[in-house]
Structures are given as structure tokens and as C-alpha cells.
N, C-alpha and C. Protein backbone atom coordinates (compact mmCIF):
# COMPACT_ATOMS: atom_id res chain seq x y z
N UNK A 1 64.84 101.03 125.29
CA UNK A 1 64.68 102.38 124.77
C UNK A 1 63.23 102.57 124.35
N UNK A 2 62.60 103.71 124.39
CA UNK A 2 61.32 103.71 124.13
C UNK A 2 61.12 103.84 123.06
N UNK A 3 59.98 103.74 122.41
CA UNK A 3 59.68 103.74 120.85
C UNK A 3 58.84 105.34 120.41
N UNK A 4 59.24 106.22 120.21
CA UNK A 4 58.34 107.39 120.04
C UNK A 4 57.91 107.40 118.71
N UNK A 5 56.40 107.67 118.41
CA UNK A 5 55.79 107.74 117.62
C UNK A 5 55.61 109.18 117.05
N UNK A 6 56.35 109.97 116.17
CA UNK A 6 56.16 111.57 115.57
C UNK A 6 54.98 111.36 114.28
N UNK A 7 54.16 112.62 115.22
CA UNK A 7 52.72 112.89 114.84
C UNK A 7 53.35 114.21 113.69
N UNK A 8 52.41 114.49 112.72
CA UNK A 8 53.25 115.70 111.95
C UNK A 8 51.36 116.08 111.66
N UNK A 9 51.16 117.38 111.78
CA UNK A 9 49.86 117.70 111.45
C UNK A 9 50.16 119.19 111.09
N UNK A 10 49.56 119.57 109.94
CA UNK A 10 50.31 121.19 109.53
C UNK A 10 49.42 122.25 110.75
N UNK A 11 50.03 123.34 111.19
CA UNK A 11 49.78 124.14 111.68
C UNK A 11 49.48 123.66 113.21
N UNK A 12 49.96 122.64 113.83
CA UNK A 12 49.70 122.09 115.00
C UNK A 12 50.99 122.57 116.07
N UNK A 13 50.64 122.51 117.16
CA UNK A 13 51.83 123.02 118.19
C UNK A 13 51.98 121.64 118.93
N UNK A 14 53.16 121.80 118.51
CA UNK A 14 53.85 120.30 119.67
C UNK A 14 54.51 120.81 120.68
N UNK A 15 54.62 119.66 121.67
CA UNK A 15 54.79 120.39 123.62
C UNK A 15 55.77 119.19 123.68
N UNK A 16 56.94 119.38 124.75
CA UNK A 16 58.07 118.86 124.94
C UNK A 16 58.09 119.21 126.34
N UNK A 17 58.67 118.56 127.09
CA UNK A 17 58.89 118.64 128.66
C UNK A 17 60.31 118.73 128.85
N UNK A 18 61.05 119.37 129.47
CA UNK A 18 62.13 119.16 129.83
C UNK A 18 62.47 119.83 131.34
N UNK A 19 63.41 119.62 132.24
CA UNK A 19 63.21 119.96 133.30
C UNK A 19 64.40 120.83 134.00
N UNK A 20 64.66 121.94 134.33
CA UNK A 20 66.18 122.58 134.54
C UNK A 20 66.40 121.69 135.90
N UNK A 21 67.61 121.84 136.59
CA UNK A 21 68.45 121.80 137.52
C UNK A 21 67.57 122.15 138.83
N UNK A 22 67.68 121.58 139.87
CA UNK A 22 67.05 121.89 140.63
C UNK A 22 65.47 122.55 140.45
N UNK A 23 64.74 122.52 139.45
CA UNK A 23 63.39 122.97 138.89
C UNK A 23 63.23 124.82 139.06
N UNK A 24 64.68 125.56 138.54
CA UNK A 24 64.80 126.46 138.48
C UNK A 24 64.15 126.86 137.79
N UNK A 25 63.23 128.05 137.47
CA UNK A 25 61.92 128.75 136.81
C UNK A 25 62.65 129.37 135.41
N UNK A 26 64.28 129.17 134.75
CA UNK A 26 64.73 129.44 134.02
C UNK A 26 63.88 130.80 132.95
N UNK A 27 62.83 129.40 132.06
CA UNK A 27 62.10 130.33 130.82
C UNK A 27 61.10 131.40 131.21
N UNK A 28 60.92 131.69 132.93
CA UNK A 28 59.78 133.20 132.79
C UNK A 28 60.92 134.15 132.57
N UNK A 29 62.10 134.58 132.16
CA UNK A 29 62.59 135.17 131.74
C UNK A 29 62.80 135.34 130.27
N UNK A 30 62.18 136.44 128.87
CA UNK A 30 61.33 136.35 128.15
C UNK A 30 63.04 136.25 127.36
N UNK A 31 64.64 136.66 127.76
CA UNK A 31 65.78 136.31 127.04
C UNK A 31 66.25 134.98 127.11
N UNK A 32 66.04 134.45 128.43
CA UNK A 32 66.00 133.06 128.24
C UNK A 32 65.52 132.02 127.40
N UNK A 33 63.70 132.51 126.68
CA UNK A 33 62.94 131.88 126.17
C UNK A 33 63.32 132.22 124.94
N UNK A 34 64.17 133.83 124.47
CA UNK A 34 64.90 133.73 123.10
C UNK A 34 65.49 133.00 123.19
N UNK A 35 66.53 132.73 123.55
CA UNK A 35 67.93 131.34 123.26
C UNK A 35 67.63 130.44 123.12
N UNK A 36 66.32 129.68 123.63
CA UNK A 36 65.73 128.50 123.59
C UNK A 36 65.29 128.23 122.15
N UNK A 37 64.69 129.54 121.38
CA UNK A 37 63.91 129.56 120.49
C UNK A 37 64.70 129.09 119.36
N UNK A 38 65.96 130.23 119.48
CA UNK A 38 67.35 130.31 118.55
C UNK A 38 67.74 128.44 118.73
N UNK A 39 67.94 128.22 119.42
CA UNK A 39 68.69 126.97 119.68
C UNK A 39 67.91 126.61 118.95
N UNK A 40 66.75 125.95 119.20
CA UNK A 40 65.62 124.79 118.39
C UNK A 40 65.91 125.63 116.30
N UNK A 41 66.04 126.84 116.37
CA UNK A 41 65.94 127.06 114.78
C UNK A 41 67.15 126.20 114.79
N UNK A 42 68.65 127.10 115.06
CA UNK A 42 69.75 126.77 114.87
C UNK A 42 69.95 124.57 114.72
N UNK A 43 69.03 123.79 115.61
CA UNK A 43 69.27 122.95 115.36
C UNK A 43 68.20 122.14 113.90
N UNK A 44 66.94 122.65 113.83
CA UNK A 44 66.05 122.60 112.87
C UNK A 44 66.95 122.71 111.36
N UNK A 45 68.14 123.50 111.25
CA UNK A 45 68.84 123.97 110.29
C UNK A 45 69.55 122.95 110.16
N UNK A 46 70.42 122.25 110.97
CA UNK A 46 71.78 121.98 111.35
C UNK A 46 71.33 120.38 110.46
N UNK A 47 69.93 119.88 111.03
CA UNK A 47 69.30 118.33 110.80
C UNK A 47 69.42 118.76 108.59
N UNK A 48 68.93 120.17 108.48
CA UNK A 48 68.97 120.38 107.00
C UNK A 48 70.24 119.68 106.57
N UNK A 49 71.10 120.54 106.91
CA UNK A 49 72.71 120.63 106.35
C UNK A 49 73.13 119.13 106.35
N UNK A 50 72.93 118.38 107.26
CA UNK A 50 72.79 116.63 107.32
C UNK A 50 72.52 116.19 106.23
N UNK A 51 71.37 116.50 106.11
CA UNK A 51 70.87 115.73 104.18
C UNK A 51 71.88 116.46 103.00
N UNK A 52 71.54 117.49 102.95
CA UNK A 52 72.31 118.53 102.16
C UNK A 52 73.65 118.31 101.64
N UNK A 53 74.65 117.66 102.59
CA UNK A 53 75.88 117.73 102.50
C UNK A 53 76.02 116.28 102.29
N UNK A 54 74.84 115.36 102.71
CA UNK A 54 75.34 113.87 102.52
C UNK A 54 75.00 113.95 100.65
N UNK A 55 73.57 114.10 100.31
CA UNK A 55 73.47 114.58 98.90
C UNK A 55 74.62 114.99 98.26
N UNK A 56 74.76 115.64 98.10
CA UNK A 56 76.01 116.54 97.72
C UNK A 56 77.10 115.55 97.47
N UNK A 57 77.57 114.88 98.52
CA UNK A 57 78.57 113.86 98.38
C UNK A 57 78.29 112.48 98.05
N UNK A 58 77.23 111.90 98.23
CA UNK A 58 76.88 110.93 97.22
C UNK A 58 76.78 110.79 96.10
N UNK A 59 75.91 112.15 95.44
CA UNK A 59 76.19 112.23 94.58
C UNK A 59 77.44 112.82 93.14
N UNK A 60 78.32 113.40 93.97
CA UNK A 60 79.73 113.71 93.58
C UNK A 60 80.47 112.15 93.81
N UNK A 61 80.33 111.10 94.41
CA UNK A 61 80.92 110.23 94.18
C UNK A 61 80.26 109.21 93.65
N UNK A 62 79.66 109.22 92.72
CA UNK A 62 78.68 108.62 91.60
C UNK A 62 77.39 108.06 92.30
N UNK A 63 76.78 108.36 93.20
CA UNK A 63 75.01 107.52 93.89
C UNK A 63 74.33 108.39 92.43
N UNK A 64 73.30 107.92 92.60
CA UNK A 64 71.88 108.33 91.69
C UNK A 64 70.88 108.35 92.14
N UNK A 65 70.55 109.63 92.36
CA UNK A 65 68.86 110.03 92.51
C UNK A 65 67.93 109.58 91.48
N UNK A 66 66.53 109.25 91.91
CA UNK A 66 65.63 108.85 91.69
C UNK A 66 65.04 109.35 90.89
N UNK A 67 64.43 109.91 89.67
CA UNK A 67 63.46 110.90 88.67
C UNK A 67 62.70 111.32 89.74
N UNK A 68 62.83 113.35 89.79
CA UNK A 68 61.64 113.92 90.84
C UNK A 68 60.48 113.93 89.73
N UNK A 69 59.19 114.28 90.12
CA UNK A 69 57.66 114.92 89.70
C UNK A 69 58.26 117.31 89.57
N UNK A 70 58.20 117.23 88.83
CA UNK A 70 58.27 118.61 87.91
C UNK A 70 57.81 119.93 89.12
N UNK A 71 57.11 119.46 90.75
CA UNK A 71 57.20 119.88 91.52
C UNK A 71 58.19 119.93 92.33
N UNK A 72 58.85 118.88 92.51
CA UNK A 72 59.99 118.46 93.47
C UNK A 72 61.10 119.38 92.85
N UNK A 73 60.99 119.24 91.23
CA UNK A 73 62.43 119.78 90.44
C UNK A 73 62.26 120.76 90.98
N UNK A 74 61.24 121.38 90.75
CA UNK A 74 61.21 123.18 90.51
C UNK A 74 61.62 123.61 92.77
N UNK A 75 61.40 122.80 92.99
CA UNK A 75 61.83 123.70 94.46
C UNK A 75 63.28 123.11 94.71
N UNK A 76 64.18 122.74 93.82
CA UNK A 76 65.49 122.13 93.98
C UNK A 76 65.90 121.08 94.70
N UNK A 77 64.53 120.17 94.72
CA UNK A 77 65.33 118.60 95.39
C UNK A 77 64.89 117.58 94.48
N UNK A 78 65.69 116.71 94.70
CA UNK A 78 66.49 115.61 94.29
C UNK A 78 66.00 114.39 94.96
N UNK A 79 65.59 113.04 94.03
CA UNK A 79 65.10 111.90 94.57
C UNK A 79 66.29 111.02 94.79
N UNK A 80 66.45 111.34 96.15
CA UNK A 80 67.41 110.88 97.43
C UNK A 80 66.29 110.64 98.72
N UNK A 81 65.72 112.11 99.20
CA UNK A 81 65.53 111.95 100.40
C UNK A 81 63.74 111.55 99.92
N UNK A 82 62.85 111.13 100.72
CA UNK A 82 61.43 111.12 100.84
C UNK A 82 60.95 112.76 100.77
N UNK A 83 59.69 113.01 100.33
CA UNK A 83 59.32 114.75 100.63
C UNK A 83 58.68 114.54 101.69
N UNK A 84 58.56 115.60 102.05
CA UNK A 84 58.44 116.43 102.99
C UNK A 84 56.53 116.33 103.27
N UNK A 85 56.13 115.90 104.26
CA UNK A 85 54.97 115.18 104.24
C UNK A 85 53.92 116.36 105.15
């Protein structure tokens, strides 16, 4: 399996390759390239709700978060996950 290395740089555009079916020209169609868009939010969300709901239930069945910094409190997370880099 390959080892991918995720680069995170603020305000940077990351590029992904993927290839349709027979190399059908799918995304010059500008509704196509909505659904694509929707999909990537819809799953961007979905990776949220992952932490969210494991939180939630760890800590309802007694885990313990970590003491946040008075920044972390104030935007409503909890020393469970690493921030947000």
C-alpha cells in the first residue's frame, strides 16, 4: 500500500486525479462539477460527525478529556482530538 504524505498549507489548492469510465469528459458539464463539489462538502462533514459522535460517547461512558488552553474552550472543543493545525 502506498504511504501518502498530507501537506496542509492555509489557503493552498490541492489537485486529486481521478479518472471516469471509459475517460468520459464527465466534469465540462458545470452540474456535474456541482455534485462533485456537494459530495466532497457532504463528505468533509460526515469525517466531522466521526469525531463528534465518538466524543460524545466516550465521554458519556466515563473517557476523560485532557485540560483545553481558554482558546480551544471558547470554540467548544474538548482535549480528545489534536487541533486543528
Amino acid at each position: 500500500m502506498p504511504t501518502y504524505v498530507r501537506w496542509r498549507e492555509s489557503g493552498a489548492s490541492y489537485f486529486f486525479t481521478v479518472v471516469t469510465y471509459r475517460r468520459r469528459p464527465l466534469f465540462r458539464d458545470a452540474h456535474a462539477r456541482a455534485i462533485l463539489r456537494k459530495a466532497l462538502v457532504d463528505v468533509r462533514h460526515r469525517w466531522a460527525n466521526i469525531k463528534r459522535l465518538f466524543t460524545q460517547g466516550y465521554l458519556r461512558d466515563g473517557g476523560r478529556a485532557l485540560p483545553v488552553s481558554g482558546n480551544r474552550f471558547k470554540h467548544n472543543e474538548c482535549g480528545v482530538w489534536k487541533a486543528k493545525s
